[in-house]
C-alpha atoms as a PDB file:
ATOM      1  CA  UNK A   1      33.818 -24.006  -0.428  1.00  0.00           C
ATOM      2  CA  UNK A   2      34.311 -20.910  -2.598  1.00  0.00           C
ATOM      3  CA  UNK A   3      31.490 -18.705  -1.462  1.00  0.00           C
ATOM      4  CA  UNK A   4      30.340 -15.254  -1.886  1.00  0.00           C
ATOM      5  CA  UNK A   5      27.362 -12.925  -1.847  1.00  0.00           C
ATOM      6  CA  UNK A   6      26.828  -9.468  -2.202  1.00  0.00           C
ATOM      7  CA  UNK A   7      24.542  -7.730   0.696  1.00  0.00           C
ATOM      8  CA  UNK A   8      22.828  -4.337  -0.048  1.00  0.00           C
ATOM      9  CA  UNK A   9      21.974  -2.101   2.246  1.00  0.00           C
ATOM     10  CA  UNK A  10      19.688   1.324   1.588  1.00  0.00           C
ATOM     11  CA  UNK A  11      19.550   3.689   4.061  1.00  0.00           C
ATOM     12  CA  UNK A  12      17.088   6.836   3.434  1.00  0.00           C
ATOM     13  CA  UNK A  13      14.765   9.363   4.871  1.00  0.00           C
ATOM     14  CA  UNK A  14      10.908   9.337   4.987  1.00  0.00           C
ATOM     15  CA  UNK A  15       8.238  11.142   5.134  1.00  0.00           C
ATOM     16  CA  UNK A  16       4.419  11.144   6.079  1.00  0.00           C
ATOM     17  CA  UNK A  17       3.138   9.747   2.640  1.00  0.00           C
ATOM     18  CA  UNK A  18       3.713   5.957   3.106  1.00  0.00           C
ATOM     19  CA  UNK A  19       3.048   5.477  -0.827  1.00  0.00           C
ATOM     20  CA  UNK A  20       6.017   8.003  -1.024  1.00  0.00           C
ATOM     21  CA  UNK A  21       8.362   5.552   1.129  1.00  0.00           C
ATOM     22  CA  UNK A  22       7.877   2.714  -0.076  1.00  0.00           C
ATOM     23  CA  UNK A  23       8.627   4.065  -4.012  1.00  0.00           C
ATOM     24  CA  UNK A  24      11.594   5.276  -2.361  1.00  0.00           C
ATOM     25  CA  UNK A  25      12.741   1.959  -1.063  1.00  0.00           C
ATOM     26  CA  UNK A  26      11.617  -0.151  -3.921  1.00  0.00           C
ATOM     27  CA  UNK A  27      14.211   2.314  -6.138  1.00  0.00           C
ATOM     28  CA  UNK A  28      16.609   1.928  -3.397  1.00  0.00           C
ATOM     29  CA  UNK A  29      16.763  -1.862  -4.005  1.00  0.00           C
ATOM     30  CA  UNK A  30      16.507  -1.178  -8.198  1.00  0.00           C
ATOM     31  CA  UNK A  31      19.497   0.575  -7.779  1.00  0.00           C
ATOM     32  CA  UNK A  32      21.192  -2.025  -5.266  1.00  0.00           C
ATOM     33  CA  UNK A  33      20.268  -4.498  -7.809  1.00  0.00           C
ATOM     34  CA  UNK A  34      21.721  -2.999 -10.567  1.00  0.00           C
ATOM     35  CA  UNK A  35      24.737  -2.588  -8.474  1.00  0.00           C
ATOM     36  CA  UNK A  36      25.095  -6.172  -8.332  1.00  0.00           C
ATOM     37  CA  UNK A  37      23.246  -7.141  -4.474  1.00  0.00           C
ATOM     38  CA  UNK A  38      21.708 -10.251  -4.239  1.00  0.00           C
ATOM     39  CA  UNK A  39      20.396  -9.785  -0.641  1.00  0.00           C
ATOM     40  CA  UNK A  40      18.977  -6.115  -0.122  1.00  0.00           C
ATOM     41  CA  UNK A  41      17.793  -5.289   3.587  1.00  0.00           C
ATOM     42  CA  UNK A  42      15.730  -2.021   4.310  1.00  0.00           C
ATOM     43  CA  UNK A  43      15.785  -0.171   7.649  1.00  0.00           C
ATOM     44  CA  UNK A  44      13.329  -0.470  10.385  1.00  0.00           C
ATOM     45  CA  UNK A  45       9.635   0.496   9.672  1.00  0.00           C
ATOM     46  CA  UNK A  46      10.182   2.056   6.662  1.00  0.00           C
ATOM     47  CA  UNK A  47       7.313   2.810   5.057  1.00  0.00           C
ATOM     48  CA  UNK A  48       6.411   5.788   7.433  1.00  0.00           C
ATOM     49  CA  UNK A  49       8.213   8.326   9.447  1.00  0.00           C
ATOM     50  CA  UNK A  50       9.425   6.985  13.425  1.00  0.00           C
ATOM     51  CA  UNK A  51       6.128   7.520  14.474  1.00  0.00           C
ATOM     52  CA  UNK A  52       6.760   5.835  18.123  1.00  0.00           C
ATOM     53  CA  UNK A  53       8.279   9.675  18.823  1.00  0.00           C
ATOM     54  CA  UNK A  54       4.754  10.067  20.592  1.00  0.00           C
ATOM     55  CA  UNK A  55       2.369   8.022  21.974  1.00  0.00           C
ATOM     56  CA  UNK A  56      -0.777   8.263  19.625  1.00  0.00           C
ATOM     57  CA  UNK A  57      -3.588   5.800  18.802  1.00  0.00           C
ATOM     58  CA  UNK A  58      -3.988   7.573  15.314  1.00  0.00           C
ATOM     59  CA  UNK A  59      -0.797   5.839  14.126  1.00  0.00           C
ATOM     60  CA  UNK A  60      -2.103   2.260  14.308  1.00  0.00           C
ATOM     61  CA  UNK A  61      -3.587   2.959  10.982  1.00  0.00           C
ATOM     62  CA  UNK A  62      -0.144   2.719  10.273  1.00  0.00           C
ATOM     63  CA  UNK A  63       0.067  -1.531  10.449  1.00  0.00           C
ATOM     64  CA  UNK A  64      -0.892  -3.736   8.486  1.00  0.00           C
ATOM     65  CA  UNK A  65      -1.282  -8.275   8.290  1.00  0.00           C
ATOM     66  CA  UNK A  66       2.318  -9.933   7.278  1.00  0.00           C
ATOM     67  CA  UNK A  67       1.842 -11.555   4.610  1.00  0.00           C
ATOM     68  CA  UNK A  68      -0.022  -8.532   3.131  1.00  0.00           C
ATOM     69  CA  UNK A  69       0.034  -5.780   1.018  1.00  0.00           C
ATOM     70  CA  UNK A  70       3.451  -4.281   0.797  1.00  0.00           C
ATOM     71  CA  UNK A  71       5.161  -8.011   1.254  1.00  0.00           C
ATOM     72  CA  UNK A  72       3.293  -9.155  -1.942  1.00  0.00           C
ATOM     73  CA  UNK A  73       4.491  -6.033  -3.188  1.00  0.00           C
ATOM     74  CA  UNK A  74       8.054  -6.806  -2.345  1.00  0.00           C
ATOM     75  CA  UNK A  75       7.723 -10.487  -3.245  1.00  0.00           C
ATOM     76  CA  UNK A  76       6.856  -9.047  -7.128  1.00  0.00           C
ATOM     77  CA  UNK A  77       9.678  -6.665  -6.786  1.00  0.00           C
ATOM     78  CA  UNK A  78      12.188  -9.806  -5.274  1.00  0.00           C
ATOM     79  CA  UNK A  79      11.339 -12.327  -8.032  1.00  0.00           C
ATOM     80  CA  UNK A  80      11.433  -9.786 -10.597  1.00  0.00           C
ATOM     81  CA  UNK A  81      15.127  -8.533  -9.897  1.00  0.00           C
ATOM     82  CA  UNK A  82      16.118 -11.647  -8.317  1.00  0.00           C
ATOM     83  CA  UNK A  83      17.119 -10.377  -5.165  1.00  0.00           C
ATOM     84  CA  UNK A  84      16.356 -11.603  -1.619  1.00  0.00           C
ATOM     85  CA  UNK A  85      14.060  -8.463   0.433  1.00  0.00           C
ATOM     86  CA  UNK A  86      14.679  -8.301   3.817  1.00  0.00           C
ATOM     87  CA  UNK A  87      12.006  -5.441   4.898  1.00  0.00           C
ATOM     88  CA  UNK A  88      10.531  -4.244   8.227  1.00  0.00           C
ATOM     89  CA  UNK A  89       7.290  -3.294   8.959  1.00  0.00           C
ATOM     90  CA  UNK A  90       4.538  -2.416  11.642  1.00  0.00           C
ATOM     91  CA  UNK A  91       2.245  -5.943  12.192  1.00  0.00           C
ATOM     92  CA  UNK A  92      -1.420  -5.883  13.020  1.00  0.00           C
ATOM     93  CA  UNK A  93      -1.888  -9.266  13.965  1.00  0.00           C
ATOM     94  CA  UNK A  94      -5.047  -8.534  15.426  1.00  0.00           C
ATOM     95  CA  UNK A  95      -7.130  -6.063  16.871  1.00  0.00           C
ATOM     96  CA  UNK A  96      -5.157  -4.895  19.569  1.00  0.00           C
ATOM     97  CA  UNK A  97      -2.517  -6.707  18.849  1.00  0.00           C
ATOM     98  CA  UNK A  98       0.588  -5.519  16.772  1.00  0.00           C
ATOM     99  CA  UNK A  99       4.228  -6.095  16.689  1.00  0.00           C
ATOM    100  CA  UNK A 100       7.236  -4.054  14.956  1.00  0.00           C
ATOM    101  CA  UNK A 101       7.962  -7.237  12.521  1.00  0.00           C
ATOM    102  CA  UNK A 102      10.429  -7.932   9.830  1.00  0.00           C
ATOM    103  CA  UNK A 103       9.905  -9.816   6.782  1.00  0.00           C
ATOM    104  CA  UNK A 104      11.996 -11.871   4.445  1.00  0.00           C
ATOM    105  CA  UNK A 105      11.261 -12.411   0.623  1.00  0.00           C
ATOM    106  CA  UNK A 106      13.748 -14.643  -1.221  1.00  0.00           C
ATOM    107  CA  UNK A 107      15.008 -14.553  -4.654  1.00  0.00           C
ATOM    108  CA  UNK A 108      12.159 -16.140  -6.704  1.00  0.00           C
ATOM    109  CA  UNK A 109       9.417 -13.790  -4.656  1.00  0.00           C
ATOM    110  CA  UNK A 110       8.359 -16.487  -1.781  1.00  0.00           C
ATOM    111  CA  UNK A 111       7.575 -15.154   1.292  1.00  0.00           C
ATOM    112  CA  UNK A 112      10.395 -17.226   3.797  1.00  0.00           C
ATOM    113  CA  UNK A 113       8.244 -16.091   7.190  1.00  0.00           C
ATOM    114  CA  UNK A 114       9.048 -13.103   9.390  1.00  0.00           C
ATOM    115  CA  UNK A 115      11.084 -12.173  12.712  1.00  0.00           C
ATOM    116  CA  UNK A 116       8.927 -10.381  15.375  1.00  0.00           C
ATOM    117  CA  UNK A 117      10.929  -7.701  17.393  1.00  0.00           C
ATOM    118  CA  UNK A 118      11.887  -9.469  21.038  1.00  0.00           C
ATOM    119  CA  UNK A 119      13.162  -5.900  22.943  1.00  0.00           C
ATOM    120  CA  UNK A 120      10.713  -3.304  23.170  1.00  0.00           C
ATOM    121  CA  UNK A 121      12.316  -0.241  23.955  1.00  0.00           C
ATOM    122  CA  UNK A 122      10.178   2.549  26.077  1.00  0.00           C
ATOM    123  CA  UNK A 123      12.434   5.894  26.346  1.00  0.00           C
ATOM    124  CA  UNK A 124      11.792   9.208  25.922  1.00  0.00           C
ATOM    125  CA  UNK A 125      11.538   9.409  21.952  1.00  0.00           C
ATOM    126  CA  UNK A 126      11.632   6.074  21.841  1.00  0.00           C
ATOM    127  CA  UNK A 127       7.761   4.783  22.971  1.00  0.00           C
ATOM    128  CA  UNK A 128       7.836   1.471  21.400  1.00  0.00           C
ATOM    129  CA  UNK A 129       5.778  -0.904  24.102  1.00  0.00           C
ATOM    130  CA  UNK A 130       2.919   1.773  23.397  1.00  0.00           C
ATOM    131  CA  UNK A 131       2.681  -0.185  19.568  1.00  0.00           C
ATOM    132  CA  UNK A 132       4.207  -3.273  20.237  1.00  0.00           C
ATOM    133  CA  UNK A 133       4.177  -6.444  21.798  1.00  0.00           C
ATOM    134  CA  UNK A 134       7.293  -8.468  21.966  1.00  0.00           C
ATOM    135  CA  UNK A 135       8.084 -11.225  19.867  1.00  0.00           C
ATOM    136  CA  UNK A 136       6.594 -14.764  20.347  1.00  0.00           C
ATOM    137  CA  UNK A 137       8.417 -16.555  17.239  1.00  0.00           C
ATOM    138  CA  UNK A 138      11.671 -16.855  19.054  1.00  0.00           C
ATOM    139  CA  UNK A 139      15.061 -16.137  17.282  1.00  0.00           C
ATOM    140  CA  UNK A 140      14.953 -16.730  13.383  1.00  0.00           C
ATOM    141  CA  UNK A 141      16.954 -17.794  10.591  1.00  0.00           C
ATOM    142  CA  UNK A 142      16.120 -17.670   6.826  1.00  0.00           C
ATOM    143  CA  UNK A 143      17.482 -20.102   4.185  1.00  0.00           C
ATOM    144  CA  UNK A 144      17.650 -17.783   1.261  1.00  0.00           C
ATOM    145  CA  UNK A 145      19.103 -18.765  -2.107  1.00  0.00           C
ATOM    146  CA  UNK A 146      22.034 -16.632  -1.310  1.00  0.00           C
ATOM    147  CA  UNK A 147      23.039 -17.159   2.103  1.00  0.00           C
ATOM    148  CA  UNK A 148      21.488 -18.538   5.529  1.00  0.00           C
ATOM    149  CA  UNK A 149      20.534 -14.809   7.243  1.00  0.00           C
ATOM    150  CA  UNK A 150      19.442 -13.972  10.815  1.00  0.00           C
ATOM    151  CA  UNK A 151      17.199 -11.006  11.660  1.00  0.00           C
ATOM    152  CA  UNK A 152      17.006  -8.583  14.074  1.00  0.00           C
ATOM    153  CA  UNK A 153      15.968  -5.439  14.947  1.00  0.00           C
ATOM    154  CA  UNK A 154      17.561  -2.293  16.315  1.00  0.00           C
ATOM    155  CA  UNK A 155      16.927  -2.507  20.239  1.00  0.00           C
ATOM    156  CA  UNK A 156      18.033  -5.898  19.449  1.00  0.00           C
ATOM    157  CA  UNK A 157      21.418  -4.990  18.504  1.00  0.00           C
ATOM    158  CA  UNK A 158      21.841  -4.336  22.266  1.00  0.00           C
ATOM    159  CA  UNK A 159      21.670  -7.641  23.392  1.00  0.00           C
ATOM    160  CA  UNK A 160      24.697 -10.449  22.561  1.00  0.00           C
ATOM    161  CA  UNK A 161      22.531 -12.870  23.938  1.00  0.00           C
ATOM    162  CA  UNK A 162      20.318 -12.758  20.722  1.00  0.00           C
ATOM    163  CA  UNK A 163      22.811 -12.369  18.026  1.00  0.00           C
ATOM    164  CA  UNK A 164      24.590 -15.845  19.729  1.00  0.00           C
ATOM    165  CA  UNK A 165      21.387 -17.504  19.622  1.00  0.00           C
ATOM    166  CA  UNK A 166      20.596 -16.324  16.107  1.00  0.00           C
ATOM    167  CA  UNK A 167      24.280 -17.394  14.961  1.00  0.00           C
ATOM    168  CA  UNK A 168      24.017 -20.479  17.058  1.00  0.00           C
ATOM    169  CA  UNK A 169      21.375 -21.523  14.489  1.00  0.00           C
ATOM    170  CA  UNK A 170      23.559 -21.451  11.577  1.00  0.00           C
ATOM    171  CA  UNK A 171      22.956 -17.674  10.391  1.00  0.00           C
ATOM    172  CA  UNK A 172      25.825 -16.504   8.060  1.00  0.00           C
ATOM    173  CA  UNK A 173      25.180 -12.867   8.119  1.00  0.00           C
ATOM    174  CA  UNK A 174      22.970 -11.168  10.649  1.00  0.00           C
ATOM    175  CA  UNK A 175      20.867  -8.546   9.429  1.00  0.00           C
ATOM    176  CA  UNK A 176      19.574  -5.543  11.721  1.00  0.00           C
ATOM    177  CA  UNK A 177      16.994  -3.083  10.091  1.00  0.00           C
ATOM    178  CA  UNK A 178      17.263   0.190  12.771  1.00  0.00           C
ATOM    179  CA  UNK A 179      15.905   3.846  13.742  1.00  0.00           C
ATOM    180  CA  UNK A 180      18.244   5.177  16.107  1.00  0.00           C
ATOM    181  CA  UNK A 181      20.079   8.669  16.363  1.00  0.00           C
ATOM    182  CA  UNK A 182      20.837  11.858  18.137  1.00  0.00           C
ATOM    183  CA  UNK A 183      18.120  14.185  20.343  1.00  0.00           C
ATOM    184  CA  UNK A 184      18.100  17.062  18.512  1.00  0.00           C
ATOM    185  CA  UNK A 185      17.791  19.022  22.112  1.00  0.00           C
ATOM    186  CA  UNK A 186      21.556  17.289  23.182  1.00  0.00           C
ATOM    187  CA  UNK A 187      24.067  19.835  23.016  1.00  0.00           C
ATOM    188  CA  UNK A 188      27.035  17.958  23.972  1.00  0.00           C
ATOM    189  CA  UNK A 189      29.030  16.667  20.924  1.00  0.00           C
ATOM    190  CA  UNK A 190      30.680  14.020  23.072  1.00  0.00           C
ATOM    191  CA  UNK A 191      27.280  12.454  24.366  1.00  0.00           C
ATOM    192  CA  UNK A 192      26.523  12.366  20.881  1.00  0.00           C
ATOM    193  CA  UNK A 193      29.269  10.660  19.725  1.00  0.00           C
ATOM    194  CA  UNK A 194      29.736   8.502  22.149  1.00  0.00           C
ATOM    195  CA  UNK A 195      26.018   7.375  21.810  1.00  0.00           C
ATOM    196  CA  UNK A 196      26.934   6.467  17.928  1.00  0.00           C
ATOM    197  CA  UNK A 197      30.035   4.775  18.722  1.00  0.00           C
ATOM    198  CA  UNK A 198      28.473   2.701  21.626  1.00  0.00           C
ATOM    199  CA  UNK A 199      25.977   1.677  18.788  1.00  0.00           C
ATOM    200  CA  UNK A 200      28.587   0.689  16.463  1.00  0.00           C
ATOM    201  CA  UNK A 201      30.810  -1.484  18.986  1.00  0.00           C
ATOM    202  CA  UNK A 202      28.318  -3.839  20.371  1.00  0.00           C
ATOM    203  CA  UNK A 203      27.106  -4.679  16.989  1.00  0.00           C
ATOM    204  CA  UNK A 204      30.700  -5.111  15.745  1.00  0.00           C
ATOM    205  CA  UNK A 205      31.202  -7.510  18.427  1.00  0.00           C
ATOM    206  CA  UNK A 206      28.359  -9.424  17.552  1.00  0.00           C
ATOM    207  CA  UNK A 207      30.758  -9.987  14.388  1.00  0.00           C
ATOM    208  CA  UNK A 208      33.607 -10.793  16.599  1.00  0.00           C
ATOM    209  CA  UNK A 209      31.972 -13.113  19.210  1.00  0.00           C
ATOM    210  CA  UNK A 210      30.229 -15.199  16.616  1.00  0.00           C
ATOM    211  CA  UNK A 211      32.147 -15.093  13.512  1.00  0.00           C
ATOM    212  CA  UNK A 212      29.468 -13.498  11.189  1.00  0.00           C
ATOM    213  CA  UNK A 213      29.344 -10.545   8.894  1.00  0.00           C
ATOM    214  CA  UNK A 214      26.844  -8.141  10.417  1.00  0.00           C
ATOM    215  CA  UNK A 215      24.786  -5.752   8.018  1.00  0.00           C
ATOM    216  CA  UNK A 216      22.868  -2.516  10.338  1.00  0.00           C
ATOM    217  CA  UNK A 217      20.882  -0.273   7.975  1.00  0.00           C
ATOM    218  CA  UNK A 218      19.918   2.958   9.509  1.00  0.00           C
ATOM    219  CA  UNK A 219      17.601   5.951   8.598  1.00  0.00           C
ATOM    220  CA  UNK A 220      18.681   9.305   8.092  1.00  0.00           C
ATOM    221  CA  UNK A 221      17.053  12.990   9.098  1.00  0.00           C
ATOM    222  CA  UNK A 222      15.428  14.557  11.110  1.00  0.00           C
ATOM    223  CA  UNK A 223      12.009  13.628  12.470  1.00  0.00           C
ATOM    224  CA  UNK A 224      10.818  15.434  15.318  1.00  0.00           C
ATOM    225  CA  UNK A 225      13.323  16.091  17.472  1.00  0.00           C
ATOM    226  CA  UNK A 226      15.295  13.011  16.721  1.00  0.00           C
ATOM    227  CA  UNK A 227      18.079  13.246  14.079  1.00  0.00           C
ATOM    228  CA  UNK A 228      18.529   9.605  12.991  1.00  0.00           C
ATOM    229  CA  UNK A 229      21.949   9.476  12.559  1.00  0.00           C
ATOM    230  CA  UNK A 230      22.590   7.209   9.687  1.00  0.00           C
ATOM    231  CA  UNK A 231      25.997   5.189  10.018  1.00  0.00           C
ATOM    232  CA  UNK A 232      24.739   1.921   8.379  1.00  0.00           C
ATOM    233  CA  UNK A 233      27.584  -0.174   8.332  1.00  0.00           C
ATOM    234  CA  UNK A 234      28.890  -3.408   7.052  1.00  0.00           C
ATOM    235  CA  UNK A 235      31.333  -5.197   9.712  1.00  0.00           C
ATOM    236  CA  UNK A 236      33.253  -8.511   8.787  1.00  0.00           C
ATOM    237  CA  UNK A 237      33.574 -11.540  11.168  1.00  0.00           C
ATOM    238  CA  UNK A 238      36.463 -10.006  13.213  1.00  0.00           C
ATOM    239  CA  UNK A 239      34.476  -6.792  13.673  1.00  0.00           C
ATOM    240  CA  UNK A 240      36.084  -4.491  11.145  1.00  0.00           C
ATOM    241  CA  UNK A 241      34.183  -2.483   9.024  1.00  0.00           C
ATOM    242  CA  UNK A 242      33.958  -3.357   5.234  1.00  0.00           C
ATOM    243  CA  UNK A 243      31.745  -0.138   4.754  1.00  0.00           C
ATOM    244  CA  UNK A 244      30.561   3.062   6.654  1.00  0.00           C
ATOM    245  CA  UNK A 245      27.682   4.654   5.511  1.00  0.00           C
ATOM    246  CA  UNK A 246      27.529   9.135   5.883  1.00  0.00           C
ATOM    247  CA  UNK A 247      25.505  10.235   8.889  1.00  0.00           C
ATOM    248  CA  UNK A 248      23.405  12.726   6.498  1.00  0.00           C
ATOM    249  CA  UNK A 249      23.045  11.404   3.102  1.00  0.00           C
ATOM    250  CA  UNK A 250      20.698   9.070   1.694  1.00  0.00           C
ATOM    251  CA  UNK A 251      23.036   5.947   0.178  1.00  0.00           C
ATOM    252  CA  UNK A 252      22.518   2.888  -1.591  1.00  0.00           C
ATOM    253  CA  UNK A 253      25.742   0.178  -1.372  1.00  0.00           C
ATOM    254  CA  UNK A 254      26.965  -3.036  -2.163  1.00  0.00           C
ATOM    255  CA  UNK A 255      29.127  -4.900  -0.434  1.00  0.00           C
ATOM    256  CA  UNK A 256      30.876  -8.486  -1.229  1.00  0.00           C
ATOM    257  CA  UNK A 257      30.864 -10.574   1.649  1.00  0.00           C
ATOM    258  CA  UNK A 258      33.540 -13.341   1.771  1.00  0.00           C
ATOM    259  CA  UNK A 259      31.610 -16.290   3.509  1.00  0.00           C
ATOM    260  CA  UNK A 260      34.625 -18.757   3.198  1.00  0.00           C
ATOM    261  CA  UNK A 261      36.694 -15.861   5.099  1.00  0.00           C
ATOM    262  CA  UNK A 262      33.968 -16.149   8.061  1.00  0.00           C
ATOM    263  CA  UNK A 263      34.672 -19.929   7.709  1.00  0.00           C
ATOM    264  CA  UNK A 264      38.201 -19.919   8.229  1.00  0.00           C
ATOM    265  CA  UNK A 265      37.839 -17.248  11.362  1.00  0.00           C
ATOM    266  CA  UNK A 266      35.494 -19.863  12.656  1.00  0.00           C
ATOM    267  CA  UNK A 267      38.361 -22.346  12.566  1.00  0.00           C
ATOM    268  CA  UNK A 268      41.095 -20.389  13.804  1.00  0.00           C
ATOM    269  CA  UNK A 269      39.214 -18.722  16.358  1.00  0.00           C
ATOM    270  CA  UNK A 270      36.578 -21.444  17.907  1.00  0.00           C
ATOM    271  CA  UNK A 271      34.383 -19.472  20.308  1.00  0.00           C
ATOM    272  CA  UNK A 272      31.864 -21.789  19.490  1.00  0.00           C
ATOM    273  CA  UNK A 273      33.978 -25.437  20.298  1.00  0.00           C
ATOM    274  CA  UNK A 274      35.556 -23.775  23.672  1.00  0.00           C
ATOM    275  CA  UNK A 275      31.748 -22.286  24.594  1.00  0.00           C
ATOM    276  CA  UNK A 276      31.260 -23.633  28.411  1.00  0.00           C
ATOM    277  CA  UNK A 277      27.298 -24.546  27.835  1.00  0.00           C
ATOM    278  CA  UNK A 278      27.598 -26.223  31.410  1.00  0.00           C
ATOM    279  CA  UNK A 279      28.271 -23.599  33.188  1.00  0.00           C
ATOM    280  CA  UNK A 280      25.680 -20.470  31.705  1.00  0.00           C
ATOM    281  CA  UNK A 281      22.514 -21.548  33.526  1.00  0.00           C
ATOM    282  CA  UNK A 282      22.548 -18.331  35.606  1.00  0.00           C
ATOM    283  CA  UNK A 283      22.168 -15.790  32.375  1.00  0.00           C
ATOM    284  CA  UNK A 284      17.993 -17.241  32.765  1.00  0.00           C
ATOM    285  CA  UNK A 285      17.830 -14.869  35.791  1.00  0.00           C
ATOM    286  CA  UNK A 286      16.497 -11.379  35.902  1.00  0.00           C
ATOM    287  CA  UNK A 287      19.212 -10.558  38.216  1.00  0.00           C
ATOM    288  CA  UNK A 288      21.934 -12.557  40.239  1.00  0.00           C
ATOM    289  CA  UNK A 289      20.763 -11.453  43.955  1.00  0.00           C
ATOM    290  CA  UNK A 290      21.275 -14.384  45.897  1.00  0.00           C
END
């Protein structure tokens, strides 16, 4: 096995014009293409601002059906550059019925299927089970012509028991499209940095505890009174970083991921062979009270 791909990530800012965004991205992943990416993954809901900063019924106009328009845009855009699209986007499923939903698009432009968001955040800035209902797909993995990739998505990240399930079915690389960052109104550079770094660690663990590359792709700016913080980063399968994005610039990379590397940590390191399946039954509970 002699394996490698190259994973692009494009972190940016938005703003209220959606046809603005989504120019925006589709350069973004040009440019990643032209650097030499074969797998390009957008950040979370990126054709509009955060708009989940407030809870208001005017934003639904936001969704849209997946498959639908800006997928068959993307699957144009995928086949054309030959690039697998890994793109997140706001769902109407139905009337009053919508989920914060990723999308995958491989290499020759055919829609693989989608992941549907499975923790729904509600915090102050953060009023996410106002738009969306969880996911109902389960965990998901996508055989691209690159590389087998998991999804997920930001809130997500917090959670190992996703990433183990999503690496568990064969994922090589887990992808996590994300809007996260600082309240502008927090004065206490610690909190703040302790915030990002908390961010950063469990999803470089992820890496660690499963032996996959992880890819995070942030936003940047500010947006109401959240200043998204940027960071995306690249982490290899024992959790050190193979790129750090800038907390305030928009950024396009391209990083060369090693999958025979993640293969040999795998070997040397089997997490998975010495896992104790037996003995987990109690992680189904809510809470271990009696």
């Amino acid at each position: 096995m002699n394996k490698k791909v190259n994973v692009g990530l494009v972190q940016m800012s938005n703003v209220a014009d959606v046809e603005a965004n989504i120019q925006k991205a589709e350069a973004g992943i040009r440019e990643a293409a032209a650097k030499g990416a074969q797998i390009v993954c957008l950040q979370e809901l990126f054709t509009s601002l955060y708009f989940c900063d407030v809870e208001d019924h005017h934003n639904f106009s936001l969704a849209e059906s997946i498959p639908g328009p800006t997928t068959d845009r993307m699957s144009k855009l995928a086949a054309e550059l030959g690039v697998v699209i890994v793109a997140s986007l706001f769902e109407k499923r139905a009337a009053g019925l919508y989920h914060n939903t990723t999308a995958v698009l491989d290499a020759d432009g055919t829609y693989l299927g989608k992941y549907r968001k499975m923790h729904i955040p509600d915090d102050p800035g953060y009023y996410e089970k106002f738009y969306f209902t969880p996911g109902d797909l389960g965990y998901k993995v996508f055989d691209t012509k690159f590389a087998k990739i998991g999804v997920l998505i930001c809130w997500d990240q917090w959670y190992p028991e996703a990433s183990r399930i999503t690496a568990l079915m064969g994922a090589e690389i887990l992808f996590y499209p994300t809007a996260i960052g600082w309240d502008v109104n927090e004065t206490d550079a610690q909190v703040n940095q302790e915030q990002y770094d908390a961010w950063q660690t469990i999803q470089r663990s992820h890496a660690v505890a499963n032996g996959v590359y992880v890819v995070s792709v942030n936003r940047v700016g500010r947006e109401a009174d959240q200043q998204f913080w940027g960071g995306s980063f690249i982490a290899k399968p024992h959790g050190g970083l193979l790129y750090l994005a800038p907390h305030e610039a928009e950024t396009v990379h391209v990083q060369e991921l090693d999958l025979e590397a993640a293969d040999r940590i795998r070997t040397t390191w089997p997490y998975f062979r010495d896992r104790r399946i037996d003995s987990y039954q109690p992680i189904t509970k809510r809470f271990i009270d009696e």
